[in-house]
C-alpha atoms as a PDB file:
ATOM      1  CA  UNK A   1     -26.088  23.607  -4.143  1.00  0.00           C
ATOM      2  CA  UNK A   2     -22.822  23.815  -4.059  1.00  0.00           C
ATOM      3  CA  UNK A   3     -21.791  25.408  -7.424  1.00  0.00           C
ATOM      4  CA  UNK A   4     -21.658  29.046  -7.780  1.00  0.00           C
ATOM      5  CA  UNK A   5     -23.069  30.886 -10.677  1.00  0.00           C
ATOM      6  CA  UNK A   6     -19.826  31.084 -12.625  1.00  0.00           C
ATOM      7  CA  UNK A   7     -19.699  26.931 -12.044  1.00  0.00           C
ATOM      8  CA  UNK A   8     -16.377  26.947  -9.300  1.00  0.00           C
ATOM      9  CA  UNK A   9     -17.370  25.238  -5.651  1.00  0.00           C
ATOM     10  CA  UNK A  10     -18.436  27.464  -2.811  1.00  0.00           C
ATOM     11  CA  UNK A  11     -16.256  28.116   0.112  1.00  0.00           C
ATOM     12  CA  UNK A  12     -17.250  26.005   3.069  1.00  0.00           C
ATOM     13  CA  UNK A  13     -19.218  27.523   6.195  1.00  0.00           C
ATOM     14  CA  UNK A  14     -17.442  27.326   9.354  1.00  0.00           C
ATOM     15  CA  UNK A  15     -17.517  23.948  10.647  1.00  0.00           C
ATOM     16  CA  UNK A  16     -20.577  24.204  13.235  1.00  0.00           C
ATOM     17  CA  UNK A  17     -22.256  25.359  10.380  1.00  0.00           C
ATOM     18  CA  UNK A  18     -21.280  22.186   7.301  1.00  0.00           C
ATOM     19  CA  UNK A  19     -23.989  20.542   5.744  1.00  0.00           C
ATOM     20  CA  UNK A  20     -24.268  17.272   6.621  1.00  0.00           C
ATOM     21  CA  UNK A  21     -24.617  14.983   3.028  1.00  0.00           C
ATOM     22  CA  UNK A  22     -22.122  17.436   1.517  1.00  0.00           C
ATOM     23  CA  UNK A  23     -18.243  16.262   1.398  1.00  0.00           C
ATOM     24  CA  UNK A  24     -15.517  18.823   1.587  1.00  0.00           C
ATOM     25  CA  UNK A  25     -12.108  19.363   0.228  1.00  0.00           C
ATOM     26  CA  UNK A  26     -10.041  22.252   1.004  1.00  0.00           C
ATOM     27  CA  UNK A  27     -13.063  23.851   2.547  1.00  0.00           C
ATOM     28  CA  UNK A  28     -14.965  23.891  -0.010  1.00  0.00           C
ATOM     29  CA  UNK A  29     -17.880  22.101  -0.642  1.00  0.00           C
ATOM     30  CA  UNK A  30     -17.302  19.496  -3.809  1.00  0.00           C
ATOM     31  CA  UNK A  31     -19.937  16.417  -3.437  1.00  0.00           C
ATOM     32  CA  UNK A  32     -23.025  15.994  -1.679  1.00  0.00           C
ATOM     33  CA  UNK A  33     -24.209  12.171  -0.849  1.00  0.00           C
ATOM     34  CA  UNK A  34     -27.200  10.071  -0.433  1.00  0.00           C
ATOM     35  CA  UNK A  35     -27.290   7.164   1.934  1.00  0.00           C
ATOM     36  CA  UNK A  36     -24.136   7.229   3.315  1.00  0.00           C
ATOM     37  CA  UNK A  37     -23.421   4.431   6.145  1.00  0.00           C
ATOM     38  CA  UNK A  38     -20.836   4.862   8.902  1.00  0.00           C
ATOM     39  CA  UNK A  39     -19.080   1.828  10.796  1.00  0.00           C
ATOM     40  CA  UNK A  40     -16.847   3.147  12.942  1.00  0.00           C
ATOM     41  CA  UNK A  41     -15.470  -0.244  13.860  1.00  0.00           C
ATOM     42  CA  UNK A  42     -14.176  -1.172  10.590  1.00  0.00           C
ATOM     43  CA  UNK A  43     -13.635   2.341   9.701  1.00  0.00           C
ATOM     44  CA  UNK A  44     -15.084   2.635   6.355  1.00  0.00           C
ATOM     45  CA  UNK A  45     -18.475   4.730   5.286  1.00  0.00           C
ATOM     46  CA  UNK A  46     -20.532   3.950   2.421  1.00  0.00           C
ATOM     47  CA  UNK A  47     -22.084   6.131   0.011  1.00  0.00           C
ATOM     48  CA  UNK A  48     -25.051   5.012  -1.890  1.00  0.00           C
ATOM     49  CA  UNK A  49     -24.597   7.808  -4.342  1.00  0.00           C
ATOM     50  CA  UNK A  50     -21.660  10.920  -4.363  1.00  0.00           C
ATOM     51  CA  UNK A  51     -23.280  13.544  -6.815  1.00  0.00           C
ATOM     52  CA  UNK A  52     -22.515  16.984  -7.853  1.00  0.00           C
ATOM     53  CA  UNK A  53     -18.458  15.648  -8.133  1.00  0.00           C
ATOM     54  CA  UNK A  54     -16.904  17.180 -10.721  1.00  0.00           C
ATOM     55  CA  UNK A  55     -14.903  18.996  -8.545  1.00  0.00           C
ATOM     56  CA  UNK A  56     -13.938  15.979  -6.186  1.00  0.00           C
ATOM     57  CA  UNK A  57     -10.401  15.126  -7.038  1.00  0.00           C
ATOM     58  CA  UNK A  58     -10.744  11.636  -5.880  1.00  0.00           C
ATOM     59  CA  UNK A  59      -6.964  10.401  -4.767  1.00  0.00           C
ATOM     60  CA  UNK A  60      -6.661  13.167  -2.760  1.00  0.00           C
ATOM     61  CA  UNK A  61      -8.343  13.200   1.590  1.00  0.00           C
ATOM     62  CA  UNK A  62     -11.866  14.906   1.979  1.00  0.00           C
ATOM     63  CA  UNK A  63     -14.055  15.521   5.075  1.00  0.00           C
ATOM     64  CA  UNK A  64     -17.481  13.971   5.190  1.00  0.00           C
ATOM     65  CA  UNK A  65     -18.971  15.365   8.565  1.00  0.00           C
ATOM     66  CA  UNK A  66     -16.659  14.903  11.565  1.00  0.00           C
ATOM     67  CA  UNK A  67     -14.690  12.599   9.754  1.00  0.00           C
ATOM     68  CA  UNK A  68     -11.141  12.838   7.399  1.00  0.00           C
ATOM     69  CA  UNK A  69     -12.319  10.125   4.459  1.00  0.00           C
ATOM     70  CA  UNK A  70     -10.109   8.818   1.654  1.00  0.00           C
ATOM     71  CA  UNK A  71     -12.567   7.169  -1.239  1.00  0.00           C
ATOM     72  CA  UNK A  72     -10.905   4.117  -2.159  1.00  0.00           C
ATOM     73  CA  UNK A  73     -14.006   1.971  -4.561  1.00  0.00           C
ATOM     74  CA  UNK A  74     -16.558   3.408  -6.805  1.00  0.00           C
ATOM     75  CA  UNK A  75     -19.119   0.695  -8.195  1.00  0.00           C
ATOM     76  CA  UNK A  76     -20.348   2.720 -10.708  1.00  0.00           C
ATOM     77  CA  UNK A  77     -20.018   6.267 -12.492  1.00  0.00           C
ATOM     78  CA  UNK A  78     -21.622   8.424 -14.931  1.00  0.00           C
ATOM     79  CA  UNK A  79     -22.189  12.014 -16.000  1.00  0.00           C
ATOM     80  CA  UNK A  80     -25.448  13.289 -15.918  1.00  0.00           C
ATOM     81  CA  UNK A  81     -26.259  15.948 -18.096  1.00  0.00           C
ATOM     82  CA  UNK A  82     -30.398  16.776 -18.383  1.00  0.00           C
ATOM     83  CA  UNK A  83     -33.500  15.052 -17.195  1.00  0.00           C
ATOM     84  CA  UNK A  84     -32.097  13.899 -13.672  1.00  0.00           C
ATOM     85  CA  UNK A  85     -32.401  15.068 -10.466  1.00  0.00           C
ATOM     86  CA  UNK A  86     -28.558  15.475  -9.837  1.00  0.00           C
ATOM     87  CA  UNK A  87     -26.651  16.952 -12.437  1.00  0.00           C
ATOM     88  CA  UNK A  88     -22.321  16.581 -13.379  1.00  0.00           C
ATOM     89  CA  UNK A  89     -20.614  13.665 -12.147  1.00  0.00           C
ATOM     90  CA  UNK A  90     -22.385  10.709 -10.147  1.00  0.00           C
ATOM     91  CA  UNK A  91     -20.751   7.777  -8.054  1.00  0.00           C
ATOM     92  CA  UNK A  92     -22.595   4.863  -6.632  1.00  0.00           C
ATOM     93  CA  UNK A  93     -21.875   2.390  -4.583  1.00  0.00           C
ATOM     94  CA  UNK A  94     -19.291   4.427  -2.709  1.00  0.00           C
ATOM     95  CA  UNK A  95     -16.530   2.751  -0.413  1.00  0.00           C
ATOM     96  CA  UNK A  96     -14.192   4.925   1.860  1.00  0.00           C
ATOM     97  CA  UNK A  97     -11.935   4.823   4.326  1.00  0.00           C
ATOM     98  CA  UNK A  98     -12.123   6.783   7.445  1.00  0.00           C
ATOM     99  CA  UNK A  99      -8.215   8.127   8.387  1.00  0.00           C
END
């Protein structure tokens, strides 16, 4: 996961080395999605679910694989506490933009 012990984000691996469903800001691993969709023609990925988020400051660019991503439309959002799978901040129905 992508939350230390003391609950702060873990530094990124080099980039040959990123996860692939995890989303990065500042090098640091802050989301990590489910379904995610990629057309490059209309330049816009979509995210079935973004969990683990808390520490996804949403105006600001990310990095989702080889790509620089700005989320501009959540369907949906809640905060999931106990008895789920993914725990802190969930988005589904995920719309961003590919810069």
């Amino acid at each position: 996961m992508a939350i230390n012990a003391q609950d702060q984000p873990v530094p990124a691996p080099s980039s040959a080395t990123r996860e692939e469903d995890a989303i990065y800001q500042n090098g640091q691993v802050v989301a990590h999605v489910l379904d995610p969709e990629i057309s490059a023609e209309s330049k816009r990925i979509h995210f079935g679910e973004v969990y683990g988020s808390d520490y996804l400051i949403l105006p600001d660019e990310c990095e989702f694989r080889n790509h620089r991503i700005l989320i501009r439309k959540i369907g949906y959002a809640t905060k999931e506490e106990k008895q789920s799978l993914h725990k802190g901040r969930i988005l589904r129905d995920v719309m961003a933009e590919i810069l």
